[in-house]
PDB file of N, CA and C in Angstrom:
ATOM      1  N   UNK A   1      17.943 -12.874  26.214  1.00  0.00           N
ATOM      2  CA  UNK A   1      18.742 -11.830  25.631  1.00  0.00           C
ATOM      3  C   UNK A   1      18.595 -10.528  26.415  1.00  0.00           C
ATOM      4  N   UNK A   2      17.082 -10.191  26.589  1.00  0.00           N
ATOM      5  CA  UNK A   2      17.214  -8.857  27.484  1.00  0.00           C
ATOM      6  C   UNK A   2      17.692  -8.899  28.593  1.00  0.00           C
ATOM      7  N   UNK A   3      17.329 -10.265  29.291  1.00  0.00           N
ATOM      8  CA  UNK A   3      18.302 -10.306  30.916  1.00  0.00           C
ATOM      9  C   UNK A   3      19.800  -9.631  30.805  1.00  0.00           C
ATOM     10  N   UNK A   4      20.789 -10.620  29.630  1.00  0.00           N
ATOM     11  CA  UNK A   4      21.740 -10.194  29.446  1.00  0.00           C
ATOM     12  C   UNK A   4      22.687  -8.303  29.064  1.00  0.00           C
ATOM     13  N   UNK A   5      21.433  -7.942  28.570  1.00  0.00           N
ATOM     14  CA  UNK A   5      21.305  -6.216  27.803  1.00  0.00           C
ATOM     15  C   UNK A   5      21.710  -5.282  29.437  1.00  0.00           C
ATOM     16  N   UNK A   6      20.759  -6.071  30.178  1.00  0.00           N
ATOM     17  CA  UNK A   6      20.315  -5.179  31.080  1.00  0.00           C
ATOM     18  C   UNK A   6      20.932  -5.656  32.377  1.00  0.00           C
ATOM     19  N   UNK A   7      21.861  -6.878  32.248  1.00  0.00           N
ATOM     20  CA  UNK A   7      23.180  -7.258  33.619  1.00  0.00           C
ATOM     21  C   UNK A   7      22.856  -8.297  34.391  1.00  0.00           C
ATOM     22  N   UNK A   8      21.404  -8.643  34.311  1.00  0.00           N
ATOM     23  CA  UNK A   8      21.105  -9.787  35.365  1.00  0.00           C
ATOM     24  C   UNK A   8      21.743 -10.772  34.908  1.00  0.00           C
ATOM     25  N   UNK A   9      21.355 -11.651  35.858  1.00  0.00           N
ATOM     26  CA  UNK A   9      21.856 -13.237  35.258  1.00  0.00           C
ATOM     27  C   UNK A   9      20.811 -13.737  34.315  1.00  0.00           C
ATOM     28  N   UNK A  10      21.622 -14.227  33.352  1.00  0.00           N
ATOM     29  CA  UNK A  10      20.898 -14.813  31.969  1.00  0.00           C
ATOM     30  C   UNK A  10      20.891 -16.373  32.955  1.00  0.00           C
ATOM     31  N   UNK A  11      19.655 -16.881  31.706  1.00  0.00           N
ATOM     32  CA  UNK A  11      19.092 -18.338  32.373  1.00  0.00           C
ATOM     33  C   UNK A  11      20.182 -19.310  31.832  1.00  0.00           C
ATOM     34  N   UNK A  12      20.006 -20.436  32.136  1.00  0.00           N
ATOM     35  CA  UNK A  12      21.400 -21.543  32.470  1.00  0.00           C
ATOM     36  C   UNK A  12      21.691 -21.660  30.933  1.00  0.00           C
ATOM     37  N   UNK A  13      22.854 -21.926  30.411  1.00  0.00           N
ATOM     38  CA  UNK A  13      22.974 -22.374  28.880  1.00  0.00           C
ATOM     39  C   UNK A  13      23.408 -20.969  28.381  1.00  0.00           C
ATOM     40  N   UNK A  14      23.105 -19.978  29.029  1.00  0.00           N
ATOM     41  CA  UNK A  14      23.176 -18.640  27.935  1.00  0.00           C
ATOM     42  C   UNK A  14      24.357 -17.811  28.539  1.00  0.00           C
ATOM     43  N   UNK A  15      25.331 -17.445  27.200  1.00  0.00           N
ATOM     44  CA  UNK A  15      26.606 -16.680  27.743  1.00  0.00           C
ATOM     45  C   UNK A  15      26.205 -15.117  28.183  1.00  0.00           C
ATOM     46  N   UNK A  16      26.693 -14.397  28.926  1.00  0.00           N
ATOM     47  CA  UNK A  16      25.982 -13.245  29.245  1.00  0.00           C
ATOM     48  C   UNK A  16      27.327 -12.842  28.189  1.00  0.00           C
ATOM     49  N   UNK A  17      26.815 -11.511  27.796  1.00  0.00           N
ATOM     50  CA  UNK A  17      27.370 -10.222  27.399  1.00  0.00           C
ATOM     51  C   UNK A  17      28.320  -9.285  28.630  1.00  0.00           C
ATOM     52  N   UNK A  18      29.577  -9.314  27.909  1.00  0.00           N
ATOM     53  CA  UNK A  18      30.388  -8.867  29.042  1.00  0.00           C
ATOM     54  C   UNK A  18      30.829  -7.373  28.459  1.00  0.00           C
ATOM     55  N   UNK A  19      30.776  -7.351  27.284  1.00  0.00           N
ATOM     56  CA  UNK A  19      31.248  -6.292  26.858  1.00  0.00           C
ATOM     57  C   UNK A  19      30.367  -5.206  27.158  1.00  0.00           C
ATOM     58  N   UNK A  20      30.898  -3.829  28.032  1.00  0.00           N
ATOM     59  CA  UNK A  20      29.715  -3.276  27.740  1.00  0.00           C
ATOM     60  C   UNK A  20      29.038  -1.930  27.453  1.00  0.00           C
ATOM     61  N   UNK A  21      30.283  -1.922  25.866  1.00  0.00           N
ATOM     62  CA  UNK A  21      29.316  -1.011  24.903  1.00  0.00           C
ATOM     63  C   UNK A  21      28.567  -1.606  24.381  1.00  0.00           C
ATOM     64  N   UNK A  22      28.738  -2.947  23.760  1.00  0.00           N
ATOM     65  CA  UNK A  22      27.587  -4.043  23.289  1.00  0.00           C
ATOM     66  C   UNK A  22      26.817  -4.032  23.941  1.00  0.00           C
ATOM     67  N   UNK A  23      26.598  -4.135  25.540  1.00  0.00           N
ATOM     68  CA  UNK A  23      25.310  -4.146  26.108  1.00  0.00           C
ATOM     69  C   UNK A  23      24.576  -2.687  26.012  1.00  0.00           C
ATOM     70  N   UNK A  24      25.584  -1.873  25.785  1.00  0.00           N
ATOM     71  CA  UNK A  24      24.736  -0.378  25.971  1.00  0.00           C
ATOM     72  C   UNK A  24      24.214   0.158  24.526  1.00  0.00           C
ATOM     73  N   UNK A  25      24.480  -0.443  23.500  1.00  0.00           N
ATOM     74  CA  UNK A  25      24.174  -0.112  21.992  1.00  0.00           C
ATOM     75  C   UNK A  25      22.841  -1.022  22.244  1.00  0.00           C
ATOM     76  N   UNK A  26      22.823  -2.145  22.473  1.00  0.00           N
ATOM     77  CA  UNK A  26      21.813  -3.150  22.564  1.00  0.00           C
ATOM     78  C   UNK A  26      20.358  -2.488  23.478  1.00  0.00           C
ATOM     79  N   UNK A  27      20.960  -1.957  25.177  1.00  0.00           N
ATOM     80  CA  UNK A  27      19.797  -1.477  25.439  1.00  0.00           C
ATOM     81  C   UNK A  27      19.521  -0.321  24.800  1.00  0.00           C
ATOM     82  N   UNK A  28      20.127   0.372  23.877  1.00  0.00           N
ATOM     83  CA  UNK A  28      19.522   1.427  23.441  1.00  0.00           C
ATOM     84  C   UNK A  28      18.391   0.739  21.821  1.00  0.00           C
ATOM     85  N   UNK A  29      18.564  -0.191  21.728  1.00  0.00           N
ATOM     86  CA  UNK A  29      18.219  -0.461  20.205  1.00  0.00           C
ATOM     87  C   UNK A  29      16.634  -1.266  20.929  1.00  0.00           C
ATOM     88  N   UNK A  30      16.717  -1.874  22.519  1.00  0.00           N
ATOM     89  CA  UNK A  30      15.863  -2.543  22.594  1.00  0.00           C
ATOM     90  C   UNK A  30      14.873  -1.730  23.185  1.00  0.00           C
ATOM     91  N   UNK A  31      15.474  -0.264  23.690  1.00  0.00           N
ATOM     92  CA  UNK A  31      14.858   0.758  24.236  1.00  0.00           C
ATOM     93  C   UNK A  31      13.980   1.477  22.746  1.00  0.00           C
ATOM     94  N   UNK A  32      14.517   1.741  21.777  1.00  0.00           N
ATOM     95  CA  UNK A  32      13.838   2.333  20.551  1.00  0.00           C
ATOM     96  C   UNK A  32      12.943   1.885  20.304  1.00  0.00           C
ATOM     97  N   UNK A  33      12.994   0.216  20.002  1.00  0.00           N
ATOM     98  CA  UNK A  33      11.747  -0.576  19.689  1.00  0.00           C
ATOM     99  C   UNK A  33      10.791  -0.820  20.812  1.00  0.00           C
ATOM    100  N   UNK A  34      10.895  -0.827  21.725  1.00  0.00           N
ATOM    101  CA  UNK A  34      10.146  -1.249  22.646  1.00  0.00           C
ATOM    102  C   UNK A  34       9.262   0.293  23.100  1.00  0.00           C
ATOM    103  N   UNK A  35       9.554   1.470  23.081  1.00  0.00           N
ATOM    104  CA  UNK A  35       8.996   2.645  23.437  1.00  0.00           C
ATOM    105  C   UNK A  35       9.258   3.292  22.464  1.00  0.00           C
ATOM    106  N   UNK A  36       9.375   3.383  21.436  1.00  0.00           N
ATOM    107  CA  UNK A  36       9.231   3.874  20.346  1.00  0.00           C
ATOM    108  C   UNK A  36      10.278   5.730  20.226  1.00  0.00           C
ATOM    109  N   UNK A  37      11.316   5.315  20.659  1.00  0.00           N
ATOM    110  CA  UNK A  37      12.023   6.027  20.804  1.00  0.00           C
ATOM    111  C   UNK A  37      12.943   6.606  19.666  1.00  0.00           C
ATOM    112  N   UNK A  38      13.293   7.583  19.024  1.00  0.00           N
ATOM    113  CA  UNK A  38      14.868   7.841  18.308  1.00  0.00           C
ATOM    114  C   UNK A  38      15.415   8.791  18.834  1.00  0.00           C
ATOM    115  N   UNK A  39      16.538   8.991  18.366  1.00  0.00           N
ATOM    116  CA  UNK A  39      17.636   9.850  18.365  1.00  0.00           C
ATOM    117  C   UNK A  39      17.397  10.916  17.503  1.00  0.00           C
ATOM    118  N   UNK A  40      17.516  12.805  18.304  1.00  0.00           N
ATOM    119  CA  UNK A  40      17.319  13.768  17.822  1.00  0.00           C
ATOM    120  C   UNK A  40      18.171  14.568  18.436  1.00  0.00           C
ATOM    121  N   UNK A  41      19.391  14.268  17.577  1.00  0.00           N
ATOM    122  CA  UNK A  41      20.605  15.214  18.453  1.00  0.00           C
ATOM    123  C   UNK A  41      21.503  14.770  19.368  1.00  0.00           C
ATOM    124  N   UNK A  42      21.613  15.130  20.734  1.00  0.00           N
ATOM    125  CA  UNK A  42      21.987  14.498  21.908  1.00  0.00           C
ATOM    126  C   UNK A  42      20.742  13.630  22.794  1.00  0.00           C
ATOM    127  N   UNK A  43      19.356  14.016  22.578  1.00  0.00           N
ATOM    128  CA  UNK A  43      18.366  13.417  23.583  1.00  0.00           C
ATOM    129  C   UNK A  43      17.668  12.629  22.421  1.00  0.00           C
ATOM    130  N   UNK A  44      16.944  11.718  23.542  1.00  0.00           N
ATOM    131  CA  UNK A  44      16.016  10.621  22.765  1.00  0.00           C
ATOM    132  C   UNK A  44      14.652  11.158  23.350  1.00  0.00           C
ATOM    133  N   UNK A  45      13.633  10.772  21.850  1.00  0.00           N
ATOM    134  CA  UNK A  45      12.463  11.399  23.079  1.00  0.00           C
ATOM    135  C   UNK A  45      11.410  10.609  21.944  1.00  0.00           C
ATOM    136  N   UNK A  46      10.148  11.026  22.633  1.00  0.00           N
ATOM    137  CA  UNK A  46       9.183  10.195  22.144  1.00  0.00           C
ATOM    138  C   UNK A  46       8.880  10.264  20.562  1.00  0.00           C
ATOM    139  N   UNK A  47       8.881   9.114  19.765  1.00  0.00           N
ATOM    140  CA  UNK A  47       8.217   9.285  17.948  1.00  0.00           C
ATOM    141  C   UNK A  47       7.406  10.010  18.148  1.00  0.00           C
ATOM    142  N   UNK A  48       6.340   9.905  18.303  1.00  0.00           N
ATOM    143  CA  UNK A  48       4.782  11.139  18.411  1.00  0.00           C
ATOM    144  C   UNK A  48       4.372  11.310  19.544  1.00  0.00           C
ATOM    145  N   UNK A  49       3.798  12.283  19.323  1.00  0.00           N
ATOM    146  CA  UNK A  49       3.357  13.196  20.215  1.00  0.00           C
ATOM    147  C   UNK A  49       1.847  12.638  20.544  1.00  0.00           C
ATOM    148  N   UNK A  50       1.222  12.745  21.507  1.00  0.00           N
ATOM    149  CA  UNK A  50      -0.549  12.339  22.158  1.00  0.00           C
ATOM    150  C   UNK A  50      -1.232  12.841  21.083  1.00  0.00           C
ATOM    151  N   UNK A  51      -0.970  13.544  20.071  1.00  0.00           N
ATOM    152  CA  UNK A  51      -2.158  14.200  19.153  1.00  0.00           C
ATOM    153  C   UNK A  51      -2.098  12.998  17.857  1.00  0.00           C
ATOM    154  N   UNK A  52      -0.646  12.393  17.890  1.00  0.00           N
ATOM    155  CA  UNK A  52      -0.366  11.362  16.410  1.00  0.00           C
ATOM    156  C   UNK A  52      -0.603  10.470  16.909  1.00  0.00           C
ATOM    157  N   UNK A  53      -0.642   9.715  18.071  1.00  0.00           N
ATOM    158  CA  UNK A  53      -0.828   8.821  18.506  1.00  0.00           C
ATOM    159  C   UNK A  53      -2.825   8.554  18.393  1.00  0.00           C
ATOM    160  N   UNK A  54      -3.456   9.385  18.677  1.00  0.00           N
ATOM    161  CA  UNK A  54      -5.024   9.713  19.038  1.00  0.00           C
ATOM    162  C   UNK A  54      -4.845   9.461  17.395  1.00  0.00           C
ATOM    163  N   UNK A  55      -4.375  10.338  16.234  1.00  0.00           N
ATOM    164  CA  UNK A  55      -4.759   9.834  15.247  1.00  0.00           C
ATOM    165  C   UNK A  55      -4.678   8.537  14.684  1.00  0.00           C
ATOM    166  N   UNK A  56      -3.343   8.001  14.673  1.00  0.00           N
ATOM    167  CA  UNK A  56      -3.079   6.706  14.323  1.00  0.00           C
ATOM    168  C   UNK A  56      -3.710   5.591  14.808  1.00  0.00           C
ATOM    169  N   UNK A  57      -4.389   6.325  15.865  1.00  0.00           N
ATOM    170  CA  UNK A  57      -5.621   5.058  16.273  1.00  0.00           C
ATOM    171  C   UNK A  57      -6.646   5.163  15.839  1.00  0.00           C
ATOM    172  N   UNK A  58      -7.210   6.010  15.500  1.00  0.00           N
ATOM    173  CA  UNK A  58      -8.063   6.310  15.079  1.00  0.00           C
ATOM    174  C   UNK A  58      -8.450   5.432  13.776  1.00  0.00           C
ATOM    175  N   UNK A  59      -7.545   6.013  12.856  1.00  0.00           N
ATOM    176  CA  UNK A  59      -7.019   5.555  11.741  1.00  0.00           C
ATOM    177  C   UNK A  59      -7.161   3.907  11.757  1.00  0.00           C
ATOM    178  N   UNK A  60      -6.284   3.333  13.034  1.00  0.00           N
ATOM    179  CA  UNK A  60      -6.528   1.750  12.678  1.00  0.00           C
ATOM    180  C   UNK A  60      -8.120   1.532  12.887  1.00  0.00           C
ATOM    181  N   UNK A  61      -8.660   2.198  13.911  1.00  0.00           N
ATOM    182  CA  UNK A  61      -9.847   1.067  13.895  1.00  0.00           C
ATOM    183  C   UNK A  61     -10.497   1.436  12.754  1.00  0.00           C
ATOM    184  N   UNK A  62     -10.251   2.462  11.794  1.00  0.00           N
ATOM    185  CA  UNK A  62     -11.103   2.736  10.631  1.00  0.00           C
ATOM    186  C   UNK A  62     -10.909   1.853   9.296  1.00  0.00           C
ATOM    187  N   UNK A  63      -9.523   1.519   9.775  1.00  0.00           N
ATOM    188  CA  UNK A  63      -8.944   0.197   8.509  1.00  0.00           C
ATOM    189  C   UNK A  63     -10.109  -0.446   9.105  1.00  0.00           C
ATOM    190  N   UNK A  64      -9.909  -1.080  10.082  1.00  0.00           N
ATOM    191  CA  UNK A  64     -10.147  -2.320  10.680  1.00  0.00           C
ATOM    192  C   UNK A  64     -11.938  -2.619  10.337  1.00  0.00           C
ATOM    193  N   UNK A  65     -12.529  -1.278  11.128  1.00  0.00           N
ATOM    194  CA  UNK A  65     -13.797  -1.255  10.119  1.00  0.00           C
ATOM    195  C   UNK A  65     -14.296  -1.919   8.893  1.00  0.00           C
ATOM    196  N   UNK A  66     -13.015  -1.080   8.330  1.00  0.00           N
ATOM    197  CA  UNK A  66     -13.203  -1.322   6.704  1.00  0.00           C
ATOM    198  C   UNK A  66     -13.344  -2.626   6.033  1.00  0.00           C
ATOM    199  N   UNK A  67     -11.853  -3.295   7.021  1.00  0.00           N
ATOM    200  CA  UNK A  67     -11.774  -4.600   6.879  1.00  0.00           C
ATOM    201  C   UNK A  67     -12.488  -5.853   7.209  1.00  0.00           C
ATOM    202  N   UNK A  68     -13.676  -5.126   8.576  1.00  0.00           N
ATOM    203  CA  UNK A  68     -14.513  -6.025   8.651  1.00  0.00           C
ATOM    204  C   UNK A  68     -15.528  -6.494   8.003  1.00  0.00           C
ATOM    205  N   UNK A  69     -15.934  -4.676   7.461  1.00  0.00           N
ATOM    206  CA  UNK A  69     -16.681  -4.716   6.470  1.00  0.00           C
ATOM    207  C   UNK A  69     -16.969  -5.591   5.361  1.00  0.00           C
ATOM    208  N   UNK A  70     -15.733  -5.558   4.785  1.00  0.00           N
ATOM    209  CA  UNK A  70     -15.120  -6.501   3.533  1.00  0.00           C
ATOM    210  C   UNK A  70     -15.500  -7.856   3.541  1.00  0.00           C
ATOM    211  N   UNK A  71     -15.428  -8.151   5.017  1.00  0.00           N
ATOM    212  CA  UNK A  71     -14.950  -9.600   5.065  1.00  0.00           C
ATOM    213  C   UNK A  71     -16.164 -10.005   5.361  1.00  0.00           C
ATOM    214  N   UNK A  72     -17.354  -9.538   6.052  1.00  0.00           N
ATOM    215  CA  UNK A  72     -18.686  -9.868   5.959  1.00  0.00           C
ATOM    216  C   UNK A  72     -19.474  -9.878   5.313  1.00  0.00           C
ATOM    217  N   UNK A  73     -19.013  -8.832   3.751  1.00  0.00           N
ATOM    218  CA  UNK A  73     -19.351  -8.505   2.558  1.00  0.00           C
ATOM    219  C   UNK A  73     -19.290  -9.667   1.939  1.00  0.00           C
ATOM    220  N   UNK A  74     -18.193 -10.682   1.737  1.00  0.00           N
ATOM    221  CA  UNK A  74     -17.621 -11.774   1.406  1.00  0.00           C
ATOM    222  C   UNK A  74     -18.546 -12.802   1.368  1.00  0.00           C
ATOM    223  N   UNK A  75     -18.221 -12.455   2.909  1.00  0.00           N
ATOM    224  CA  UNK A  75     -19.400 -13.952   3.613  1.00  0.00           C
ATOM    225  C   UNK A  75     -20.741 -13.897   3.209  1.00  0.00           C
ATOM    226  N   UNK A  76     -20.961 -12.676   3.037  1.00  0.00           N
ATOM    227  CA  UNK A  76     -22.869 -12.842   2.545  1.00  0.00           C
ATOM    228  C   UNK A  76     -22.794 -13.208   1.043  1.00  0.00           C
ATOM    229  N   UNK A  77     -21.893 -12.666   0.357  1.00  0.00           N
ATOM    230  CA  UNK A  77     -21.782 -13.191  -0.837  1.00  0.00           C
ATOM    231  C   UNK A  77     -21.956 -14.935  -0.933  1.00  0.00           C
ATOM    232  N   UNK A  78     -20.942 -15.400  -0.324  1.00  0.00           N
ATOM    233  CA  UNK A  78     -20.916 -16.878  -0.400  1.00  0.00           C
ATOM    234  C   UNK A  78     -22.148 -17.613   0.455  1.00  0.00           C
ATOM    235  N   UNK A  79     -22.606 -16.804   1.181  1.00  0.00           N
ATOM    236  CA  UNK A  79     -23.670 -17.660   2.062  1.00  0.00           C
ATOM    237  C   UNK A  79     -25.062 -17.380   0.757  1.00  0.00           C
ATOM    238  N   UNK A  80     -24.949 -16.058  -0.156  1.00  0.00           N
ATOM    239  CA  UNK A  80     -26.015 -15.999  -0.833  1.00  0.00           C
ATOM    240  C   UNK A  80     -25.930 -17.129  -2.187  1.00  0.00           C
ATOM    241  N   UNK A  81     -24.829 -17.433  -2.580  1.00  0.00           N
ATOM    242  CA  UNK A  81     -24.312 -18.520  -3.207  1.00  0.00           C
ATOM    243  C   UNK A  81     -24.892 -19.578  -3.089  1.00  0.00           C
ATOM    244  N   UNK A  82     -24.599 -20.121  -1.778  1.00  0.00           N
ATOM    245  CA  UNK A  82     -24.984 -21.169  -1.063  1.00  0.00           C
ATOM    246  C   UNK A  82     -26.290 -21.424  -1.117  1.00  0.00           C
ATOM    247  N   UNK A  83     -27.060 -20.435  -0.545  1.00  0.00           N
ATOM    248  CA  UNK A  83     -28.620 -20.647  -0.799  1.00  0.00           C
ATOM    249  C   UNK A  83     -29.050 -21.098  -1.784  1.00  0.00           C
ATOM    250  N   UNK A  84     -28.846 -19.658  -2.617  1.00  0.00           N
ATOM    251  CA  UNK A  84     -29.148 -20.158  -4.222  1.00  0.00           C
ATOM    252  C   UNK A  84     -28.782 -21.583  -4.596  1.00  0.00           C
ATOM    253  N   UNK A  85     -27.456 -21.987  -4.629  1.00  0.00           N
ATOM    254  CA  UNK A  85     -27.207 -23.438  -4.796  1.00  0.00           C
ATOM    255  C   UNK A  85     -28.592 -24.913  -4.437  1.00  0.00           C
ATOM    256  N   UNK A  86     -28.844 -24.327  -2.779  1.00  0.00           N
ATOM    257  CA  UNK A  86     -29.838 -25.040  -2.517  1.00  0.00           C
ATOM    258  C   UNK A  86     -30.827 -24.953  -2.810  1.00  0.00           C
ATOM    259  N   UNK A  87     -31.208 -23.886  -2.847  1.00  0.00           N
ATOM    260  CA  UNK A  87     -32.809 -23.509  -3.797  1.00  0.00           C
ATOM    261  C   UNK A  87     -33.188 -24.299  -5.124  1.00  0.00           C
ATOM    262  N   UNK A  88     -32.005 -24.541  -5.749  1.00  0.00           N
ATOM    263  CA  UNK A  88     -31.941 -24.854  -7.204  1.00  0.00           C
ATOM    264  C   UNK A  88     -31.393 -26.455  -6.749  1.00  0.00           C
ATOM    265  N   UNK A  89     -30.873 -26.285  -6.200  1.00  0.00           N
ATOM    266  CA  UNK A  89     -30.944 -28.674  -5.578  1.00  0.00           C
ATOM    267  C   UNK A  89     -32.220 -29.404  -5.233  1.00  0.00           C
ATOM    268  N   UNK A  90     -32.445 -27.857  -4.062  1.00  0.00           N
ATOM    269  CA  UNK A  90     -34.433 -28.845  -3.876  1.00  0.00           C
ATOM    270  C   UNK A  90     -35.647 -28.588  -4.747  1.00  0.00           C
ATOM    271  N   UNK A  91     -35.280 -27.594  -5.771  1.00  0.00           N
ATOM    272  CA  UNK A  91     -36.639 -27.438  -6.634  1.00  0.00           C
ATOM    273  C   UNK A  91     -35.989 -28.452  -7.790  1.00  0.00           C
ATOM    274  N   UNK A  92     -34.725 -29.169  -8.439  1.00  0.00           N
ATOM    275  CA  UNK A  92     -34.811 -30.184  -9.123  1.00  0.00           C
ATOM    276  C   UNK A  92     -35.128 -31.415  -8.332  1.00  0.00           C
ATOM    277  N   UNK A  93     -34.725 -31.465  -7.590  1.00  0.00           N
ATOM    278  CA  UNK A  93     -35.294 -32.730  -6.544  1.00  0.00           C
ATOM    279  C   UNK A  93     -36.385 -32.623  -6.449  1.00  0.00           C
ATOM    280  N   UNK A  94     -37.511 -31.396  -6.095  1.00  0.00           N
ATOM    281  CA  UNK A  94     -38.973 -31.881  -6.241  1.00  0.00           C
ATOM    282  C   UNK A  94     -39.528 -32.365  -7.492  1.00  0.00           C
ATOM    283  N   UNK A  95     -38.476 -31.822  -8.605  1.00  0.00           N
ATOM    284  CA  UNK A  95     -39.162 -31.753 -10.261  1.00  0.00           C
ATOM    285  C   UNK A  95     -39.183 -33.375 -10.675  1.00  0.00           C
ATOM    286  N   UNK A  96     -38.025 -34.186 -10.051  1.00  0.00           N
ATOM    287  CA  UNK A  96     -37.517 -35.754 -10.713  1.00  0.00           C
ATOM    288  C   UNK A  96     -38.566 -37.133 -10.036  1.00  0.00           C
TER     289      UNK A  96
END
């Protein structure tokens, strides 16, 4: 599809796009998503700025933290489960 957006030859089987405001609405839509671009007026320019960007990362690895947190929280839970389980299998097994 992007071959076609952007004029090359598309691979065998695939109709290219001849029309081309369709191709030029298209590279603009594949240009937005791909660089994170919109429309402000007549010019396109970047969603955020180096200062939102530094935050929003920030931000993820602090989910991500969080989320690891969680999830190891989990695991000790069930691994403390587990023990216990066995603790209480081999002290009736020594008792019988």
């Amino acid at each position: 599809m992007v071959s076609t957006i952007f004029g090359t030859k598309p691979p065998n089987g695939v109709t290219p796009i001849r029309d081309e405001r369709v191709r030029g609405r298209l590279g603009e839509l594949f240009l937005k998503a791909r660089l994170g671009w919109r429309e402000e007026g007549r010019r396109a320019e970047r969603v955020r700025n180096s200062r939102e960007l530094w935050e929003a990362e920030c931000k993820a690895h602090e989910d991500a933290g969080r989320d690891l947190d969680a999830k190891l929280d989990r695991l000790r839970r069930r691994l403390e489960g587990w023990q216990d389980w066995w603790i209480v299998r081999r002290l009736s097994a020594t008792r019988s």
